[in-house]
C-alpha atoms as a PDB file:
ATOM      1  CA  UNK A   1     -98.894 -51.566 -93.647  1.00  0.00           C
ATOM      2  CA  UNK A   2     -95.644 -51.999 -92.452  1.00  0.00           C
ATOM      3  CA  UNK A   3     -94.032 -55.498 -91.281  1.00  0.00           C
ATOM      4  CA  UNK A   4     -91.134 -54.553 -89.934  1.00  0.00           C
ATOM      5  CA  UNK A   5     -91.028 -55.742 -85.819  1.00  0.00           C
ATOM      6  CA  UNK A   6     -88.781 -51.360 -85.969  1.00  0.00           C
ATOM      7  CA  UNK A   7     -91.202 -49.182 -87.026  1.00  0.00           C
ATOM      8  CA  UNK A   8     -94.872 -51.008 -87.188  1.00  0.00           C
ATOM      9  CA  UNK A   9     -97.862 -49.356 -88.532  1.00  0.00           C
ATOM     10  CA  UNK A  10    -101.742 -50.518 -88.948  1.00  0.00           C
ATOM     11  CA  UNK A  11    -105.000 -48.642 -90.211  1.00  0.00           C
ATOM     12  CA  UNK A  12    -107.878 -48.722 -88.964  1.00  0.00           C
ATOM     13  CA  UNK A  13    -111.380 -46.492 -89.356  1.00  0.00           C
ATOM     14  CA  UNK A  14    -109.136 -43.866 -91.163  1.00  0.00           C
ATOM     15  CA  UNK A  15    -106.233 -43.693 -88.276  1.00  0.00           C
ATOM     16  CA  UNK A  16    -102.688 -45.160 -89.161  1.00  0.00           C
ATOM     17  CA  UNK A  17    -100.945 -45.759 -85.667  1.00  0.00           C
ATOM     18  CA  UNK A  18     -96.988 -45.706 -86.005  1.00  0.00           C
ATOM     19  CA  UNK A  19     -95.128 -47.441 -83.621  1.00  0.00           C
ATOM     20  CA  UNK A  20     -90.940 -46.629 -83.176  1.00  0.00           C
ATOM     21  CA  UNK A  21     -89.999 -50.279 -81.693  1.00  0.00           C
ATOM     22  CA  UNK A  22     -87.001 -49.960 -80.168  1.00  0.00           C
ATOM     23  CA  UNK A  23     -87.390 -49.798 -76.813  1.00  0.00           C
ATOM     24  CA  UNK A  24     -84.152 -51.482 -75.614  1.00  0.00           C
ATOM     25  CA  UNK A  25     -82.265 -48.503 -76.993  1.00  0.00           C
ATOM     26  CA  UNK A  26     -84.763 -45.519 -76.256  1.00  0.00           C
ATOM     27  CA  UNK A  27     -86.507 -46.010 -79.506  1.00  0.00           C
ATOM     28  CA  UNK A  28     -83.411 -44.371 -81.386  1.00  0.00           C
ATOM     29  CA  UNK A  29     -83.438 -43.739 -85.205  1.00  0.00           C
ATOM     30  CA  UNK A  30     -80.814 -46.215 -86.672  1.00  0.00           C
ATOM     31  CA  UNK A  31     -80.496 -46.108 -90.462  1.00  0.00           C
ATOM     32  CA  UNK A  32     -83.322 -48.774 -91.058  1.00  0.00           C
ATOM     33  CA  UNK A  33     -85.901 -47.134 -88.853  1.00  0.00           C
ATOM     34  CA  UNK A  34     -85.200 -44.026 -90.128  1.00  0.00           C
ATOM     35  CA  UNK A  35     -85.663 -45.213 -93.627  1.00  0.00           C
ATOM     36  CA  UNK A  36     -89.259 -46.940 -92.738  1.00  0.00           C
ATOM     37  CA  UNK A  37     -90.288 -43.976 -90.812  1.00  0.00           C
ATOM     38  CA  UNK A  38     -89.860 -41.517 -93.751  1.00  0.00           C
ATOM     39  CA  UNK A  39     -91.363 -44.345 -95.946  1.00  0.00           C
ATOM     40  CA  UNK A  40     -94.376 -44.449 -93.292  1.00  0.00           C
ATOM     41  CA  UNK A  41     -94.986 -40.847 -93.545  1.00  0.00           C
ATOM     42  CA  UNK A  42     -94.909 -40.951 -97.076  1.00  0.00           C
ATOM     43  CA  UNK A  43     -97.393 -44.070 -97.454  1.00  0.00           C
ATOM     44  CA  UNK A  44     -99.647 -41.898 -94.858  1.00  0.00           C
ATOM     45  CA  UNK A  45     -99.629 -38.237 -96.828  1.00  0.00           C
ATOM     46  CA  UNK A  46    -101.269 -40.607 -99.815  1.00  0.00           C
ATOM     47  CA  UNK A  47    -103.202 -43.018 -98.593  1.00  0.00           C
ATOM     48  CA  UNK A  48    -106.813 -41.538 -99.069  1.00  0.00           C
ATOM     49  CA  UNK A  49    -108.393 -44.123 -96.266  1.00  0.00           C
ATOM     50  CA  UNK A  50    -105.424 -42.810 -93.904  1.00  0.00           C
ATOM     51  CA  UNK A  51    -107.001 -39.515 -92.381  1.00  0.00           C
ATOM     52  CA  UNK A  52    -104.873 -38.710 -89.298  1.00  0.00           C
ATOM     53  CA  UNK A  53    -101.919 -40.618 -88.114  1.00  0.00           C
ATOM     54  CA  UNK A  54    -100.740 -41.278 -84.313  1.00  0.00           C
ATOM     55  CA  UNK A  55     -97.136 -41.534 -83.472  1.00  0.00           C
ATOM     56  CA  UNK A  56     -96.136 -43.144 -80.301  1.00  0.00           C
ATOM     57  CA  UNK A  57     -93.145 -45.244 -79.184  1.00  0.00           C
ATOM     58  CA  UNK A  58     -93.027 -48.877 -77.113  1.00  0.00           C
ATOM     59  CA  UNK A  59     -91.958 -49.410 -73.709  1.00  0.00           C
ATOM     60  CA  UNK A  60     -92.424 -46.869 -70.778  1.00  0.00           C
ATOM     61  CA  UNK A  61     -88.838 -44.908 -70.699  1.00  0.00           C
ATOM     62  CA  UNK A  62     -89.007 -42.875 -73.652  1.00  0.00           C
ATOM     63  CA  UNK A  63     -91.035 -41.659 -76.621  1.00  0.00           C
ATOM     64  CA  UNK A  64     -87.987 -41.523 -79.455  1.00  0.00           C
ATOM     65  CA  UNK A  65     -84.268 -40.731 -78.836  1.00  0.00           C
ATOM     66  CA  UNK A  66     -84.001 -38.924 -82.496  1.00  0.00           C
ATOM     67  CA  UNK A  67     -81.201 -40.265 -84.285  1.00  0.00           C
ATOM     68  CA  UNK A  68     -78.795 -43.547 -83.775  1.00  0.00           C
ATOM     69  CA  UNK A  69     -75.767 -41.216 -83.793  1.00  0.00           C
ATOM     70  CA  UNK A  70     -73.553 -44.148 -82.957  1.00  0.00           C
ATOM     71  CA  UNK A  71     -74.673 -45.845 -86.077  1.00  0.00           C
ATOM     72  CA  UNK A  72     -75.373 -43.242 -88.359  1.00  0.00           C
ATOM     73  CA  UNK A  73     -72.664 -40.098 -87.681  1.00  0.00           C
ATOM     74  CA  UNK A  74     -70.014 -43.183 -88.896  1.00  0.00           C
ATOM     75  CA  UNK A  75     -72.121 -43.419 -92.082  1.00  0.00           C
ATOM     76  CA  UNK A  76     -72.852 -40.037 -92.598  1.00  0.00           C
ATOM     77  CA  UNK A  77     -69.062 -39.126 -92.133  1.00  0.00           C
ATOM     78  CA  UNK A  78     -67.575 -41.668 -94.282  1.00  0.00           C
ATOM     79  CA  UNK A  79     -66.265 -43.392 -91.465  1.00  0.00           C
ATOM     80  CA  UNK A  80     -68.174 -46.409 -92.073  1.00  0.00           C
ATOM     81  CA  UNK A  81     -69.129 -47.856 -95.813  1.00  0.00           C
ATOM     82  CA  UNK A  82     -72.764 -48.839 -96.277  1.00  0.00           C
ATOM     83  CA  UNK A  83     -73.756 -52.234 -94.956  1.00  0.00           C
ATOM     84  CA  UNK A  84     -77.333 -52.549 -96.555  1.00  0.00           C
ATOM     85  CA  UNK A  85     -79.544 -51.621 -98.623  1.00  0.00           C
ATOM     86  CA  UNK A  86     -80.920 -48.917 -95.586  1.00  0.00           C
ATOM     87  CA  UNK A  87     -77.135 -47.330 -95.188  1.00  0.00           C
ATOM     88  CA  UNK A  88     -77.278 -46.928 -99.198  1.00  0.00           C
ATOM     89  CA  UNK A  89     -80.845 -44.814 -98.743  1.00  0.00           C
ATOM     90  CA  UNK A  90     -79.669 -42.820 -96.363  1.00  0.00           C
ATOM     91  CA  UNK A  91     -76.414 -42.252 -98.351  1.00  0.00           C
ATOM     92  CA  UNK A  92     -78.668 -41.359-101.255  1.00  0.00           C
ATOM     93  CA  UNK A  93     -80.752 -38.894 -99.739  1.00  0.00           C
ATOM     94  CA  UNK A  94     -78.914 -36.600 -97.486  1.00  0.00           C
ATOM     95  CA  UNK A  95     -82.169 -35.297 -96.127  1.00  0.00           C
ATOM     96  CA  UNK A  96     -83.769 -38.728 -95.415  1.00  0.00           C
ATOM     97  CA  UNK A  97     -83.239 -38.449 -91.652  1.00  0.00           C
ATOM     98  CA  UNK A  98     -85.191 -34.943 -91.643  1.00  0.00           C
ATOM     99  CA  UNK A  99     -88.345 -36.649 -93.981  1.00  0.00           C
ATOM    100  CA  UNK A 100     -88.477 -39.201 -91.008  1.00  0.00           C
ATOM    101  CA  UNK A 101     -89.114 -36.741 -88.445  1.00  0.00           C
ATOM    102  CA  UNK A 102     -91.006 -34.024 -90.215  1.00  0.00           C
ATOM    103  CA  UNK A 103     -88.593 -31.756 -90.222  1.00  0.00           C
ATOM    104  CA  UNK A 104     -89.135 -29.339 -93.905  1.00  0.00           C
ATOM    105  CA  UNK A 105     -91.730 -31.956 -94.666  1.00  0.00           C
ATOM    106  CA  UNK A 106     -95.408 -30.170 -95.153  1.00  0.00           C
ATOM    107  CA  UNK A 107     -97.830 -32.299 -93.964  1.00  0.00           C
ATOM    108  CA  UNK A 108    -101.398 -31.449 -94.507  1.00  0.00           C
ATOM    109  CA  UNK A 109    -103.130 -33.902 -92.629  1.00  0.00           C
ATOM    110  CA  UNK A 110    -103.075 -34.045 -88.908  1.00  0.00           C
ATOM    111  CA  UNK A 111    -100.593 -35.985 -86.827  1.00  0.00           C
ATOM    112  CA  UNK A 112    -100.923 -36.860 -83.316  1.00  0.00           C
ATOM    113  CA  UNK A 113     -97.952 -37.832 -80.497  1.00  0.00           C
ATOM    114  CA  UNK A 114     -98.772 -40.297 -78.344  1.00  0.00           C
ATOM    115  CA  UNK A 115     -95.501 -39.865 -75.985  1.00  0.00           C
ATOM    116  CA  UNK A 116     -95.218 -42.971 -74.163  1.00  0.00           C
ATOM    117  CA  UNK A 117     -92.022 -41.727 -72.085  1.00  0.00           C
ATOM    118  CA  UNK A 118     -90.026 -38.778 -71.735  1.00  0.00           C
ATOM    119  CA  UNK A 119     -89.690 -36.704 -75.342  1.00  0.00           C
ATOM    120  CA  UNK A 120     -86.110 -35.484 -75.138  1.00  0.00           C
ATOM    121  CA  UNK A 121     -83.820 -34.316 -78.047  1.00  0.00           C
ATOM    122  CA  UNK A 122     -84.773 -35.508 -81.323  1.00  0.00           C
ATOM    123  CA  UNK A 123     -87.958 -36.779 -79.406  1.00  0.00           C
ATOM    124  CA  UNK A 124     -88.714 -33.512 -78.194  1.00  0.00           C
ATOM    125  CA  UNK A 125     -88.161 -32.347 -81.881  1.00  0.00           C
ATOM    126  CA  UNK A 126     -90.250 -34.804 -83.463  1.00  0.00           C
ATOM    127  CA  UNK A 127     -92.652 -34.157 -81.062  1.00  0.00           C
ATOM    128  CA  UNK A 128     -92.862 -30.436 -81.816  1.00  0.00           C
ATOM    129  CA  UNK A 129     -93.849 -31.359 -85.387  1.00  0.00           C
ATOM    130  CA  UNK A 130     -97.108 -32.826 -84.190  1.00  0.00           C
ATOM    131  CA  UNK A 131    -100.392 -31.077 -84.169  1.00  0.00           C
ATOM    132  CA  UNK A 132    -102.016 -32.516 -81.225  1.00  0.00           C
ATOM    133  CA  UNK A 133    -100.187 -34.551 -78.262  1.00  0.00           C
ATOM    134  CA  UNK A 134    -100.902 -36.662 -75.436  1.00  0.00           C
ATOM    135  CA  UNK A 135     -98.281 -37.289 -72.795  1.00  0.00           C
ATOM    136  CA  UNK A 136     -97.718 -40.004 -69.864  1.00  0.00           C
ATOM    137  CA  UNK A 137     -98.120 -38.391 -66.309  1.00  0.00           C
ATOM    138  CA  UNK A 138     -94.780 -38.096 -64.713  1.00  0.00           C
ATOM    139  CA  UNK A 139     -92.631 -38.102 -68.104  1.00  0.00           C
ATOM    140  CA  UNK A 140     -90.794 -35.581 -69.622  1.00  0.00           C
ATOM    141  CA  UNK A 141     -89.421 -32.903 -72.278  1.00  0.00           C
ATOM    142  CA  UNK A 142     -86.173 -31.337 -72.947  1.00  0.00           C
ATOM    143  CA  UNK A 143     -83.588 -30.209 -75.504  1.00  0.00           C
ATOM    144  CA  UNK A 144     -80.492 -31.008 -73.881  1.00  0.00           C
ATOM    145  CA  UNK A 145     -78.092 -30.507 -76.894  1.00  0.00           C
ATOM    146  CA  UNK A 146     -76.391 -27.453 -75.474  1.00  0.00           C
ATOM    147  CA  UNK A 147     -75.012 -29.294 -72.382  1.00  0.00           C
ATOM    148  CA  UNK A 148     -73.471 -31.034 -74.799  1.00  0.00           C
ATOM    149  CA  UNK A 149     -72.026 -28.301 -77.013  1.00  0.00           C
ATOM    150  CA  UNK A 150     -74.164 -29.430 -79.892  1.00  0.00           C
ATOM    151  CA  UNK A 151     -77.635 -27.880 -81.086  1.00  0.00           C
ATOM    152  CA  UNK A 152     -81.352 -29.362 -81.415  1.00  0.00           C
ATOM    153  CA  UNK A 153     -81.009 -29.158 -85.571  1.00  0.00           C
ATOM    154  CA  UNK A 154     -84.069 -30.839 -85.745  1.00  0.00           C
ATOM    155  CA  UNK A 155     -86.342 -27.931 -86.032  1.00  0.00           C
ATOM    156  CA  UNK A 156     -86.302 -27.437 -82.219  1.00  0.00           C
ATOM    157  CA  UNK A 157     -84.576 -23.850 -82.516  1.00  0.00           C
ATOM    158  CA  UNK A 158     -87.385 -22.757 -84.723  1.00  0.00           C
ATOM    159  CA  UNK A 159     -90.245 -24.322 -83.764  1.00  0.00           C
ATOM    160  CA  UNK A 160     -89.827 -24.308 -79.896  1.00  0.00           C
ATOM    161  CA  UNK A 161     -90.368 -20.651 -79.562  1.00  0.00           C
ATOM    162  CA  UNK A 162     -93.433 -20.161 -82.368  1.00  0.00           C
ATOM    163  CA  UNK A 163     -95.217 -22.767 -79.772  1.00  0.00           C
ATOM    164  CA  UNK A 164     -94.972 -21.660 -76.520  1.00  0.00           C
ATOM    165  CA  UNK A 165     -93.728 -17.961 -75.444  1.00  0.00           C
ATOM    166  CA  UNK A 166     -89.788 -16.496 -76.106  1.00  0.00           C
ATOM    167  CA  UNK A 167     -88.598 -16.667 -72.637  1.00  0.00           C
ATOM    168  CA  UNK A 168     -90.368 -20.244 -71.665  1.00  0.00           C
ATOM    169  CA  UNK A 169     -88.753 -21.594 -75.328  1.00  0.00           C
ATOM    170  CA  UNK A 170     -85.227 -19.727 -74.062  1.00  0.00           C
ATOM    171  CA  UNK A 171     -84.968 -21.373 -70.505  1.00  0.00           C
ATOM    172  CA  UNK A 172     -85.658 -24.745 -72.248  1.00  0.00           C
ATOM    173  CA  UNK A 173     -83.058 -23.945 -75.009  1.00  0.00           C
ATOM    174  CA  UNK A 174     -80.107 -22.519 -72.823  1.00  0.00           C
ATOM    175  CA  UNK A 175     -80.482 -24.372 -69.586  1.00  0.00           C
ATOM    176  CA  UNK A 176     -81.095 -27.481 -71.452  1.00  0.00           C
ATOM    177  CA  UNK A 177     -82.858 -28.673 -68.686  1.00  0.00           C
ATOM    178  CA  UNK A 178     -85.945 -31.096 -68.993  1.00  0.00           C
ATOM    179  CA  UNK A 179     -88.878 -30.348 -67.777  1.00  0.00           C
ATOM    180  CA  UNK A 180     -92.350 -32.250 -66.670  1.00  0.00           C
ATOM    181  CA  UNK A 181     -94.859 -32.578 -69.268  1.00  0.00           C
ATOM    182  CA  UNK A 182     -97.542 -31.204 -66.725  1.00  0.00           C
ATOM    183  CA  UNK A 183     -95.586 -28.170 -66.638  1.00  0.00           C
ATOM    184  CA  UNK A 184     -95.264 -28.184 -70.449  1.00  0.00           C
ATOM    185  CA  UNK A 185     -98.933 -28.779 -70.752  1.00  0.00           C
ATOM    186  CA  UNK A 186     -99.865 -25.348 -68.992  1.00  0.00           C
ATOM    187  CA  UNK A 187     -97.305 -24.025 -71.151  1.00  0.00           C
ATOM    188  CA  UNK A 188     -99.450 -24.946 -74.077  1.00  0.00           C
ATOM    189  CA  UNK A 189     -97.158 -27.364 -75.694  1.00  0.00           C
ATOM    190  CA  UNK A 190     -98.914 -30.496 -74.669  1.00  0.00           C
ATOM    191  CA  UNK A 191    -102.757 -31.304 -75.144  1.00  0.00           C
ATOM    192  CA  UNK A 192    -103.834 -34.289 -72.489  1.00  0.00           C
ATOM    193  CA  UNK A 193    -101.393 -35.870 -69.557  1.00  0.00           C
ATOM    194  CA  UNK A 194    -103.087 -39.095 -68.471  1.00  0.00           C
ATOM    195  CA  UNK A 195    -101.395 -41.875 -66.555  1.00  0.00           C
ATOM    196  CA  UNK A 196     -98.811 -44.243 -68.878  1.00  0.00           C
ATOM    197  CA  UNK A 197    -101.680 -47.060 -69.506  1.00  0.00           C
ATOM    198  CA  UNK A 198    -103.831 -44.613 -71.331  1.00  0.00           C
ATOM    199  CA  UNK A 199    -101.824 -42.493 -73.203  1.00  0.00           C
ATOM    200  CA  UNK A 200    -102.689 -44.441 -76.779  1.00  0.00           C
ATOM    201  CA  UNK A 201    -106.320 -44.821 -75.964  1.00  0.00           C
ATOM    202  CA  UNK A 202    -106.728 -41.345 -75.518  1.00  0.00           C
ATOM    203  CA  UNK A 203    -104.845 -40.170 -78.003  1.00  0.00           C
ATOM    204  CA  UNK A 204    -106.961 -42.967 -80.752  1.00  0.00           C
ATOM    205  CA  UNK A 205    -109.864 -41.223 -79.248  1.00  0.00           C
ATOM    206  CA  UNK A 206    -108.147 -37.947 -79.923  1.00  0.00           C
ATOM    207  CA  UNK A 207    -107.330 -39.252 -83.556  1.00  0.00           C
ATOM    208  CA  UNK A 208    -110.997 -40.751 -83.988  1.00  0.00           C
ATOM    209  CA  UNK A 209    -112.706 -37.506 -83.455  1.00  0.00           C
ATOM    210  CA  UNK A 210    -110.988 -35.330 -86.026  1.00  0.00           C
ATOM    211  CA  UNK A 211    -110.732 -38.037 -88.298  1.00  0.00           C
ATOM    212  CA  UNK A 212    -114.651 -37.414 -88.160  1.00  0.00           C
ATOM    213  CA  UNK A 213    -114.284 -34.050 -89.889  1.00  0.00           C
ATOM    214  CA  UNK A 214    -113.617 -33.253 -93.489  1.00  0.00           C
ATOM    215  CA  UNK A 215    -110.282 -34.032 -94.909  1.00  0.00           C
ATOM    216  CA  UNK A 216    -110.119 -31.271 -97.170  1.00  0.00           C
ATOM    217  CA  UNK A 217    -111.147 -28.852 -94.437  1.00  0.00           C
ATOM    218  CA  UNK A 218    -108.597 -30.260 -92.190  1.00  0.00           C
ATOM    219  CA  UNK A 219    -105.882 -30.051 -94.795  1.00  0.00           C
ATOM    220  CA  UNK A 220    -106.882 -26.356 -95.612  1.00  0.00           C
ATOM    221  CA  UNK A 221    -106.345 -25.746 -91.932  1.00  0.00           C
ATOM    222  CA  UNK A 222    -103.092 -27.426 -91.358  1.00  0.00           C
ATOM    223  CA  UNK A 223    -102.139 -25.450 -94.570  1.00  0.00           C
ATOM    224  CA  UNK A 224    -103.516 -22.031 -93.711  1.00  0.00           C
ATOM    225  CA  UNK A 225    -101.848 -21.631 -89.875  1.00  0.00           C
ATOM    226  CA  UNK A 226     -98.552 -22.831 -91.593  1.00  0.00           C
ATOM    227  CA  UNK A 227     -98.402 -20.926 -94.392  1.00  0.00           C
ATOM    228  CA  UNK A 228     -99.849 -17.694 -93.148  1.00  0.00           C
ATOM    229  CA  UNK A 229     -97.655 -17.821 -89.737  1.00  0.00           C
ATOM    230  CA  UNK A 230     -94.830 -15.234 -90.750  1.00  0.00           C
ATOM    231  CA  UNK A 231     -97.189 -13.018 -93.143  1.00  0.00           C
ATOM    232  CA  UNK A 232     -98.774  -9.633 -92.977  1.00  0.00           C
ATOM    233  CA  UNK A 233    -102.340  -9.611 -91.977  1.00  0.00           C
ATOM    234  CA  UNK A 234    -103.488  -8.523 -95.828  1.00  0.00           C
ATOM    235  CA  UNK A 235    -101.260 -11.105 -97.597  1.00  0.00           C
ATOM    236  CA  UNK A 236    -102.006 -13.654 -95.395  1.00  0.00           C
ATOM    237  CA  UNK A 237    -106.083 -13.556 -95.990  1.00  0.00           C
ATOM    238  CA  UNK A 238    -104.935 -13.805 -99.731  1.00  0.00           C
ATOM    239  CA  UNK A 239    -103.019 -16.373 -99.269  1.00  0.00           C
ATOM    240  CA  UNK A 240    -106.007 -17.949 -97.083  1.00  0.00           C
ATOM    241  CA  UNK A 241    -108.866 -16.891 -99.944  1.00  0.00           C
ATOM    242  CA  UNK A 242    -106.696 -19.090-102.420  1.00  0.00           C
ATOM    243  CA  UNK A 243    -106.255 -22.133 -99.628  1.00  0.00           C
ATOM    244  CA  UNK A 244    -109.424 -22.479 -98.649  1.00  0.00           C
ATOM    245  CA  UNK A 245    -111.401 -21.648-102.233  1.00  0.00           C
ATOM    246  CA  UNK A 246    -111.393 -25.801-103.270  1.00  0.00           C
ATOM    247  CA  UNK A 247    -112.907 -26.270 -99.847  1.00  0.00           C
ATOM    248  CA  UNK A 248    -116.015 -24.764-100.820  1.00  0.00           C
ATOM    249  CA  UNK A 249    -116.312 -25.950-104.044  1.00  0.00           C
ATOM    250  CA  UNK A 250    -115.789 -29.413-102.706  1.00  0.00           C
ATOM    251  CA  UNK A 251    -118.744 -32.395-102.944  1.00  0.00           C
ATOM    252  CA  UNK A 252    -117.646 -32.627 -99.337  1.00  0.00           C
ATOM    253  CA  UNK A 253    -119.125 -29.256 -98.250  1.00  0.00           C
ATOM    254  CA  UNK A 254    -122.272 -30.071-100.005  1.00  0.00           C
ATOM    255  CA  UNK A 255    -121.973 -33.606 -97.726  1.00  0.00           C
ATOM    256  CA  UNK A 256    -121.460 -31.650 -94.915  1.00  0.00           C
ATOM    257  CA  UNK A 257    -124.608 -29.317 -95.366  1.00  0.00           C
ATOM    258  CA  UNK A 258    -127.071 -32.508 -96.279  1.00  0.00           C
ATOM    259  CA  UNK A 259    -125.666 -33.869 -93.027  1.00  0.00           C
ATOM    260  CA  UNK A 260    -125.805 -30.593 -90.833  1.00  0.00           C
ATOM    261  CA  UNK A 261    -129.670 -30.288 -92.329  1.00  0.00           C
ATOM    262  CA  UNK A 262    -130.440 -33.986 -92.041  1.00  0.00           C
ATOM    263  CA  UNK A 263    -129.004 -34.514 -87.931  1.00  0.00           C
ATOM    264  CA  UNK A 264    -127.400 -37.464 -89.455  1.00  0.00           C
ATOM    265  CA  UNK A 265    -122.842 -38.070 -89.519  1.00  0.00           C
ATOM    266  CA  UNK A 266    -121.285 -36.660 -92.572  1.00  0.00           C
ATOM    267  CA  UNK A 267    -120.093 -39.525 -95.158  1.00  0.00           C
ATOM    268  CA  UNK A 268    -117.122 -37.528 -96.287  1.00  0.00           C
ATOM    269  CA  UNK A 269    -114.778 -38.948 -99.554  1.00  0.00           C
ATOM    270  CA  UNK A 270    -112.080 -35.988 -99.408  1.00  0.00           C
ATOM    271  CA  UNK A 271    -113.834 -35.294-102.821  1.00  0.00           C
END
């Protein structure tokens, strides 16, 4: 698990909690943090005990700024030469800030957003690359980009309006005005709102239940509603028939039966 005080992680009973620890400057990406984020999603996608993963940020303000831009656009440009070992891995890899908040990255296990504090910009865009999410009552969600003549290249543009009707994903787009996450949660783009103190207790309880169910089954999920999204109806139950064949040929289905038959909890080994 991860050491670093920026981006802290733990395990336990199959759930990896990540933590973006930067409160003191809205949990912004600089170039470490985005380094050990992308490293953290990568030691989650293959860590077998690691079955679901919650994402949340410290402090009460906000849930993740997205990018340091006054620390990385100066790298990025040129403007600045590396000054560590994290400036020379984003340098590297041009896409390194996009791996650290899931944007192009296929993830077929099931990550949760435990938003702490309002989810605006590259927040808001990290959040929309969860599967599940649990807000804090009174907090908030926006893409504000345009006000500033700039776009949400996150992923925002894209995924915004496959997750909640055109015109709702529109307004939020061109106004680029926030809005409550109570009114975004009868949109359909948030899951639970529950006061600030319990926003990562529900959202481990969240994690605890579907890390309950089969992994493979879960991943065949993820994978099927992703891949399928923007086929036809006939190619897309192809496509499903060849996702979800390993499923049933799994030792986890036969698990799952025993335990179905037996009125006893599965034992699954994503096998």
């Amino acid at each position: 698990m991860t050491t670093s005080t920026l981006i802290e992680t733990r395990l336990e009973n199959g759930v990896m909690v990540i933590t973006i620890n930067r409160p003191e400057k809205r949990n912004a990406l600089n170039p470490e943090m985005i380094v050990r984020l992308a490293d953290a999603w990568q030691e989650f996608r293959e860590s077998r005990a690691a079955r679901v993963a919650v994402l949340t940020g410290a402090g009460s303000q906000q849930f993740c700024a997205g990018a340091d831009l006054k620390s990385l656009e100066p790298l990025v440009s040129g403007h600045k030469p590396p000054q560590d070992t994290w400036d020379e891995r984003v340098l590297a890899d041009p896409r390194m800030i996009y791996k650290a908040v899931l944007y192009g990255v296929e993830m077929d296990k099931p990550v949760i957003a435990a938003l702490n504090g309002d989810a605006l910009g590259g927040g808001a865009e990290l959040m929309l690359a969860t599967h599940l999410r649990v807000a804090a009552a009174g907090s908030r969600i926006g893409l504000p980009e345009a006000r500033w003549s700039t776009v949400p290249a996150g992923g925002g543009m894209m995924r915004l309006p496959r997750q909640i009707p055109f015109a709702q994903a529109m307004e939020l787009l061109l106004t680029a005005d926030p809005i409550a996450v109570e009114t975004a949660q009868a949109m359909g783009l948030i899951n639970r709102v529950v006061p600030a103190e319990r926003v990562l207790e529900e959202a481990l309880a969240l994690a605890a239940r579907v890390a309950e169910n089969g992994p493979l089954a879960l991943a065949a999920i993820l994978q099927v509603t992703r891949r399928t999204a923007a086929l036809g109806l006939e190619e897309a139950q192809k496509l499903e028939a060849e996702i979800i064949k390993p499923v049933f040929t799994s030792k986890d289905i036969v698990e799952g039966m025993a335990a179905f038959a037996e009125k006893r909890k599965p034992d699954y080994q994503g096998e």
